[in-house]
N, C-alpha and C. Protein backbone atom coordinates (compact mmCIF):
# COMPACT_ATOMS: atom_id res chain seq x y z
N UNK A 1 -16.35 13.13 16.84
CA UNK A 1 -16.99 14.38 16.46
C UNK A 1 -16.75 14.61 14.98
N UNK A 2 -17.84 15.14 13.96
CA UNK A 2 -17.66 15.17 12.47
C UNK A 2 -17.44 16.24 12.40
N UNK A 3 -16.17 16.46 11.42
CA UNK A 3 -16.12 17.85 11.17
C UNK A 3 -17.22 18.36 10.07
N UNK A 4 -16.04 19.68 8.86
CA UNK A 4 -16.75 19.93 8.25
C UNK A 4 -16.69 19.92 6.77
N UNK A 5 -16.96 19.79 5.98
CA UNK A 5 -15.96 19.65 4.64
C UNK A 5 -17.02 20.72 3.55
N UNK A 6 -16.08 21.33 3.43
CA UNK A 6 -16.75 22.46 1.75
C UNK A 6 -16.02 22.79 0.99
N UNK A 7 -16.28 23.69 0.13
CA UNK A 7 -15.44 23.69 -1.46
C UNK A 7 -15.27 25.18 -1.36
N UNK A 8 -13.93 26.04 -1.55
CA UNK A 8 -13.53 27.45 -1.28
C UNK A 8 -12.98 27.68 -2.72
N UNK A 9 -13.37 28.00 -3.61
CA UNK A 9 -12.58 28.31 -4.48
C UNK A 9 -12.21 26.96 -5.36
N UNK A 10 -10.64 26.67 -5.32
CA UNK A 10 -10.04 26.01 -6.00
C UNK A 10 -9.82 24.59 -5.25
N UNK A 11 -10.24 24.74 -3.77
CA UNK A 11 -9.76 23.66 -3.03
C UNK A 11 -11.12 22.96 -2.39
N UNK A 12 -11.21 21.80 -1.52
CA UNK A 12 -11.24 21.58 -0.52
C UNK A 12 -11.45 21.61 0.65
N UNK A 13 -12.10 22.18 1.47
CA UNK A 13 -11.50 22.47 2.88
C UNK A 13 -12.02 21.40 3.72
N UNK A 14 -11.53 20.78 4.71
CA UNK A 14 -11.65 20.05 5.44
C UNK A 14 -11.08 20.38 6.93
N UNK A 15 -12.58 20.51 7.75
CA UNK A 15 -12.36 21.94 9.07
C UNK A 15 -12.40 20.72 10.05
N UNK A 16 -11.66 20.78 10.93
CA UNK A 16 -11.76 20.23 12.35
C UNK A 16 -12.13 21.02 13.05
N UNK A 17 -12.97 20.35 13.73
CA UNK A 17 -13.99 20.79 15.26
C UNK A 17 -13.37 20.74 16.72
N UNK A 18 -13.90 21.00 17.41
CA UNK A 18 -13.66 20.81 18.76
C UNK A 18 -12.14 20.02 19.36
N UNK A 19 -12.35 19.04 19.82
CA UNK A 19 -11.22 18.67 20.73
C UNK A 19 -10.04 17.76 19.62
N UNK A 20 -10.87 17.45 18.48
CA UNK A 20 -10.04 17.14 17.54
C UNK A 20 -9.14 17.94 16.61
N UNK A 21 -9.35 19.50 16.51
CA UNK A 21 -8.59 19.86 16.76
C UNK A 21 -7.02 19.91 17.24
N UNK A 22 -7.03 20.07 18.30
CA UNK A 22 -6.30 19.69 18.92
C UNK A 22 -5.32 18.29 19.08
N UNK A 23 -6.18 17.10 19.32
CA UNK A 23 -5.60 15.85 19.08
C UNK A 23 -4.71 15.93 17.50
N UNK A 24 -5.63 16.12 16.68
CA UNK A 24 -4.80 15.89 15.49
C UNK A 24 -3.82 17.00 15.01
N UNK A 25 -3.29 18.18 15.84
CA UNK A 25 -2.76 19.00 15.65
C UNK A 25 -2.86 20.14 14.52
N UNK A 26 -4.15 20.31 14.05
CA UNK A 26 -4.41 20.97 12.92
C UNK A 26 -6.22 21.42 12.91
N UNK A 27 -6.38 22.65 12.60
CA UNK A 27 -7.39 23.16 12.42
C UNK A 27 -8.38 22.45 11.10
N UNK A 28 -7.15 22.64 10.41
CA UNK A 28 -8.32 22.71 8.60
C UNK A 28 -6.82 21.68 7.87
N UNK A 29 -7.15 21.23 6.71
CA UNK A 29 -6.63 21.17 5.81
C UNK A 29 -7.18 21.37 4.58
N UNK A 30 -6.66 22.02 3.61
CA UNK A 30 -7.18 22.82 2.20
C UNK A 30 -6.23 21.75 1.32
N UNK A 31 -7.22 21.18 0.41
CA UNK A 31 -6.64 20.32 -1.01
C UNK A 31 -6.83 20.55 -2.17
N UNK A 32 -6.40 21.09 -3.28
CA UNK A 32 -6.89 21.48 -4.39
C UNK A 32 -7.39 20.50 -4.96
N UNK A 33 -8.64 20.74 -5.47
CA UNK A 33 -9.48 19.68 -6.33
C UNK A 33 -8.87 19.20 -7.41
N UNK A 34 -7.98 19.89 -8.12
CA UNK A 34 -7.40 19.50 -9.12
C UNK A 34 -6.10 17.95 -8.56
N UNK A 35 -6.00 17.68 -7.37
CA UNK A 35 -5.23 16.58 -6.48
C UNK A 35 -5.84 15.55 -6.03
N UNK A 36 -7.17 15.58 -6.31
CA UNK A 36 -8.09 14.67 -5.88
C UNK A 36 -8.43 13.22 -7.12
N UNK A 37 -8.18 12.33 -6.62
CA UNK A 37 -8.15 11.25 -7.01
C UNK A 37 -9.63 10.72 -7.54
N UNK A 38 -9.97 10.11 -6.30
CA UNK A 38 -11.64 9.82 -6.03
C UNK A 38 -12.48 9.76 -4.58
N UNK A 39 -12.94 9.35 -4.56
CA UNK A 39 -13.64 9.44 -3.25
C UNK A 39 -14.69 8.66 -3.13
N UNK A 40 -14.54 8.04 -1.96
CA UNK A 40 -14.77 7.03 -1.37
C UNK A 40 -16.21 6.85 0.18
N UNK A 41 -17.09 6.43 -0.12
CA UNK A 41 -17.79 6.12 1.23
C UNK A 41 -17.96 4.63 1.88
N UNK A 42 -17.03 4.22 1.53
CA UNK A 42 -16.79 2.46 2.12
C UNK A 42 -16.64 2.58 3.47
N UNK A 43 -17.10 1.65 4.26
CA UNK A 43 -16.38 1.67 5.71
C UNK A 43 -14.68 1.94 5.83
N UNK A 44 -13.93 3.04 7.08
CA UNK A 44 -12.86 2.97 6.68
C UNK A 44 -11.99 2.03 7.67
N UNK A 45 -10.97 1.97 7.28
CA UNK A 45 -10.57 0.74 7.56
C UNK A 45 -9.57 1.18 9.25
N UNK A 46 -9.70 0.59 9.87
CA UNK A 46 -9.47 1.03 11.30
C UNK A 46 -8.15 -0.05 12.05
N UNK A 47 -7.63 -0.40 11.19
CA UNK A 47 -6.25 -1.52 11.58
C UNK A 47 -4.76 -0.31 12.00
N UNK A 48 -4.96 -0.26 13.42
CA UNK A 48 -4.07 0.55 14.15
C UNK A 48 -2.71 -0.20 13.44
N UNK A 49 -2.60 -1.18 13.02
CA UNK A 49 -1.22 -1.75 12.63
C UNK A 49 -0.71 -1.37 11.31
N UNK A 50 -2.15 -0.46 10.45
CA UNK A 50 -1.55 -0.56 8.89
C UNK A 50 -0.83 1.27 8.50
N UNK A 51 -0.84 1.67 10.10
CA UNK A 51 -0.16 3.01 9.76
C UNK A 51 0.79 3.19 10.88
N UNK A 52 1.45 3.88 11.03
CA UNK A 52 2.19 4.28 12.57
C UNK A 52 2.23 6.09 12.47
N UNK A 53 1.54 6.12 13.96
CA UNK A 53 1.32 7.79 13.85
C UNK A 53 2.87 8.34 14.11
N UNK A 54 2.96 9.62 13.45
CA UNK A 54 3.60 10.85 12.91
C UNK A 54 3.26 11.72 14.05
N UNK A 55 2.10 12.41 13.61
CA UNK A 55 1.70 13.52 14.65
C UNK A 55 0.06 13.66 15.14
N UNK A 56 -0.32 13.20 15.93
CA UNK A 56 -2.13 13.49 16.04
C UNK A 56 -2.04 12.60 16.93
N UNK A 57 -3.32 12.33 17.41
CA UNK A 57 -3.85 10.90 18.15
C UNK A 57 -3.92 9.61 18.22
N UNK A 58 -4.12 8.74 19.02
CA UNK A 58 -4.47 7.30 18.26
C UNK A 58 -4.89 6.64 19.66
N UNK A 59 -6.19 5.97 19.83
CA UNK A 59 -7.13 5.28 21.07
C UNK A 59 -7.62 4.05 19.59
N UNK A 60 -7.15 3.20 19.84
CA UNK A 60 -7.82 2.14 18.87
C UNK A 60 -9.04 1.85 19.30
N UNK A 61 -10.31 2.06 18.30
CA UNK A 61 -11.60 2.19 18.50
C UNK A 61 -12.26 3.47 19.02
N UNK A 62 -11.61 4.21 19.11
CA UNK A 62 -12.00 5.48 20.11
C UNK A 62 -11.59 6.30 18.63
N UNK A 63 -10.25 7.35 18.78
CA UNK A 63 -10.49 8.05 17.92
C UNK A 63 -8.98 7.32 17.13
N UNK A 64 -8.85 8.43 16.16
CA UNK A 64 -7.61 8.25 15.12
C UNK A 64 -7.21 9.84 14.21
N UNK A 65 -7.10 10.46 14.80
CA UNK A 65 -6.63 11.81 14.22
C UNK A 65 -5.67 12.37 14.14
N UNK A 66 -4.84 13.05 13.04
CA UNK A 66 -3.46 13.27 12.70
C UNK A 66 -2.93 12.62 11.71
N UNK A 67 -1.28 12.69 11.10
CA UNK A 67 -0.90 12.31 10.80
C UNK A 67 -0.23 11.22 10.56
N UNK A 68 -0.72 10.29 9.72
CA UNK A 68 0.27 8.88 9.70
C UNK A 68 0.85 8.36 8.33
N UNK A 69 1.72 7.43 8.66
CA UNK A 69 3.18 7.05 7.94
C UNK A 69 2.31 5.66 7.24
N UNK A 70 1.91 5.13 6.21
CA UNK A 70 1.61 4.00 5.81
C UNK A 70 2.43 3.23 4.60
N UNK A 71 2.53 2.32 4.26
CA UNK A 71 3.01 2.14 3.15
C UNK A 71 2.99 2.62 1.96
N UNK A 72 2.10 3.34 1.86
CA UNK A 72 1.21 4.09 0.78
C UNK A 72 1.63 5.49 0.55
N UNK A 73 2.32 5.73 1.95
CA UNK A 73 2.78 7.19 1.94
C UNK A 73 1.67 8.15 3.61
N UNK A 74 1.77 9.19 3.25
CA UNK A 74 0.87 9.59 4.43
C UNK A 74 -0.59 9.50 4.48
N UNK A 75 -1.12 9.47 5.53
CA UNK A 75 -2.53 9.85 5.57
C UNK A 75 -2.84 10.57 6.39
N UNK A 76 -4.24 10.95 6.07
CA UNK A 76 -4.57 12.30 7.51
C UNK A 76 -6.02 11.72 7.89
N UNK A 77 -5.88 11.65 9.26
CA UNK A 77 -6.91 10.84 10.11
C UNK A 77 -8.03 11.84 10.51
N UNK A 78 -9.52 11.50 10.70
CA UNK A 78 -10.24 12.71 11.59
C UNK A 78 -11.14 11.33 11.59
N UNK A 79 -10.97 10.96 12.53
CA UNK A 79 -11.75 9.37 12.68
C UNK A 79 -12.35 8.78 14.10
N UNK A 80 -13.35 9.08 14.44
CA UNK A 80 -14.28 8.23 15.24
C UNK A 80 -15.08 7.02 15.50
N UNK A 81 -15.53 7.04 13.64
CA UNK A 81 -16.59 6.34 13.58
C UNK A 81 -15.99 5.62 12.29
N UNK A 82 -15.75 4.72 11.79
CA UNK A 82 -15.30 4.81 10.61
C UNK A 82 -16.45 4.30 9.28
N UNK A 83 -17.68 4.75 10.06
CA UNK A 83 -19.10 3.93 9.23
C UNK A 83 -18.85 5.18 8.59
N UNK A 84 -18.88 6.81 9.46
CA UNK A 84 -19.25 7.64 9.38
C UNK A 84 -17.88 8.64 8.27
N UNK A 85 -17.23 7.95 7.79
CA UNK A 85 -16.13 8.69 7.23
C UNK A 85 -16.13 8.56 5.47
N UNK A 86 -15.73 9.71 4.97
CA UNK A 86 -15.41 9.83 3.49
C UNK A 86 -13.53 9.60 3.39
N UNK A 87 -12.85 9.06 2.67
CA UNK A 87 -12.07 8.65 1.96
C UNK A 87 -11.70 8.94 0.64
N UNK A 88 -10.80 10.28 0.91
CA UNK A 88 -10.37 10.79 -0.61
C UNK A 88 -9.22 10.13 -1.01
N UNK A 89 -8.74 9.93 -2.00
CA UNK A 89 -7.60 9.17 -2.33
C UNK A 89 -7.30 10.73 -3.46
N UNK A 90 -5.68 10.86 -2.82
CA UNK A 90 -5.27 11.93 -3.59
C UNK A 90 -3.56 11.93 -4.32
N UNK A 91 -3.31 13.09 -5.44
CA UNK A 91 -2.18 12.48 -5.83
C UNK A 91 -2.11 13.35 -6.29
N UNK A 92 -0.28 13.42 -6.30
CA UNK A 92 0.40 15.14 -6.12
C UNK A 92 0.13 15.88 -4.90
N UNK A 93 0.20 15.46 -4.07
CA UNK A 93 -0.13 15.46 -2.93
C UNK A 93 0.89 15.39 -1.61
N UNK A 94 0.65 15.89 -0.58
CA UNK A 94 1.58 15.43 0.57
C UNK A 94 1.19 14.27 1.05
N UNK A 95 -0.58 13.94 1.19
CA UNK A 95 -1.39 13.43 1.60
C UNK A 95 -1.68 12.32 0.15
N UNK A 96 -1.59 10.98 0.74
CA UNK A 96 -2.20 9.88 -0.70
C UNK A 96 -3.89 9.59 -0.26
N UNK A 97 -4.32 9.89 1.25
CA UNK A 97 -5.30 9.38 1.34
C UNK A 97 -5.81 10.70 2.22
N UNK A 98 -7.03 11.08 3.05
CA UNK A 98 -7.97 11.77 3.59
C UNK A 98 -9.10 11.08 4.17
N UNK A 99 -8.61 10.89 5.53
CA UNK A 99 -10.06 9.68 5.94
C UNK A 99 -10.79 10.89 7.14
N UNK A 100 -11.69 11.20 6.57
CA UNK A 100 -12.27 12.35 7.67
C UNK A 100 -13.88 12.07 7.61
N UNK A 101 -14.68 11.89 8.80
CA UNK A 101 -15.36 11.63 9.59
C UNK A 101 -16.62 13.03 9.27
N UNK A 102 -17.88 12.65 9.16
CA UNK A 102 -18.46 13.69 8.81
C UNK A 102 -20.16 13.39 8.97
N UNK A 103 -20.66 14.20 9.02
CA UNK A 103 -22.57 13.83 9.30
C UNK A 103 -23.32 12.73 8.49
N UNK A 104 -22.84 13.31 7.40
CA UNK A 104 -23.51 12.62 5.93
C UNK A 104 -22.05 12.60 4.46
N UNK A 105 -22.29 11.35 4.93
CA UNK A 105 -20.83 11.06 4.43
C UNK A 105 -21.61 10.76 2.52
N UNK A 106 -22.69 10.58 2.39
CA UNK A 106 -23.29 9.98 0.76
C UNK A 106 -23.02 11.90 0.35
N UNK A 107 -23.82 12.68 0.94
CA UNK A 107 -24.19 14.27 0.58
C UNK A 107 -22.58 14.76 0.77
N UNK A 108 -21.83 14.45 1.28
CA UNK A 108 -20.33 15.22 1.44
C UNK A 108 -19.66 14.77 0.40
N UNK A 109 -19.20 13.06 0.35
CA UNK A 109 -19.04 12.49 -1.55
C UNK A 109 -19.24 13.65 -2.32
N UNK A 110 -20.90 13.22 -3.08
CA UNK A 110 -21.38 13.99 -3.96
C UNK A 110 -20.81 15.38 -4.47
N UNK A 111 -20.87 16.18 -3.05
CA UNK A 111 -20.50 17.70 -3.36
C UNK A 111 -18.93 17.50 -3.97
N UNK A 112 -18.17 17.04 -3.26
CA UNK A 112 -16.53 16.69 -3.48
C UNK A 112 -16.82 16.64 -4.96
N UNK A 113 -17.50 15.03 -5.12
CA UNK A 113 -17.30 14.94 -6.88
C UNK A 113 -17.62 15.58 -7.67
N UNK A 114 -19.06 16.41 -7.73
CA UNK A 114 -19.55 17.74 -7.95
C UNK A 114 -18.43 19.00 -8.40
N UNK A 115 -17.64 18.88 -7.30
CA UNK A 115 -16.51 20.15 -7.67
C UNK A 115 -15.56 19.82 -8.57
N UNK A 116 -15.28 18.02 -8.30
CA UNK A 116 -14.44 17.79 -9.75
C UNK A 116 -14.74 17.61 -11.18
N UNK A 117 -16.44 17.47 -11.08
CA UNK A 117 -16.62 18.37 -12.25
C UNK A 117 -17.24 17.04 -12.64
N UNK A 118 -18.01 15.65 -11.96
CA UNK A 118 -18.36 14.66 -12.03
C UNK A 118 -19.24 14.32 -10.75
């Protein structure tokens, strides 16, 4: 299920929907644009081995939502589809990465980079 992603102000917001929700233990997460790295619409990368979950879900191939531990530091999952997902890479951050799942992942980019002012 895709959530929702828009720009409030100074941040970010990135809204979970329905039952994901839940799985990933979190409604929304808010990121200040000024933490945002770049962003990404590559396929995302779906190797249950390159993170170990923290707190949220995990059905390899099914879904991937919540929090996980990577070498990289944390990431935050909202993942179904991973054709269908944007990929923020962020810094100063709790979060180094943001892989969240969305309708129109080219038009969700854009706006993101849009707010950073590019």
């Amino acid at each position: 299920m895709a959530g929702k992603v828009y720009v409030e102000g100074s941040d970010v917001v990135f809204r979970l929907e329905g039952v994901d929700m839940v799985l990933a233990i979190k409604r929304e997460l808010r990121i200040p644009i000024s933490h945002i790295k770049s962003v990404s619409t590559e396929k995302a990368d779906w190797n249950m081995f390159n993170a170990l979950k923290v707190a949220g879900a995990r059905l390899p191939g099914v879904v991937e939502d919540g929090r996980f531990l990577s070498k990289e530091g944390f990431l935050f999952y909202d993942m179904h589809n991973p054709d269908k997902c944007v990929t923020v890479e962020l810094e100063g951050d709790r979060y180094k990465k943001v892989i969240f799942e969305v309708e129109d992942k080219e038009a969700t980019a854009a706006m993101i980079r849009g707010a950073m002012g590019g």
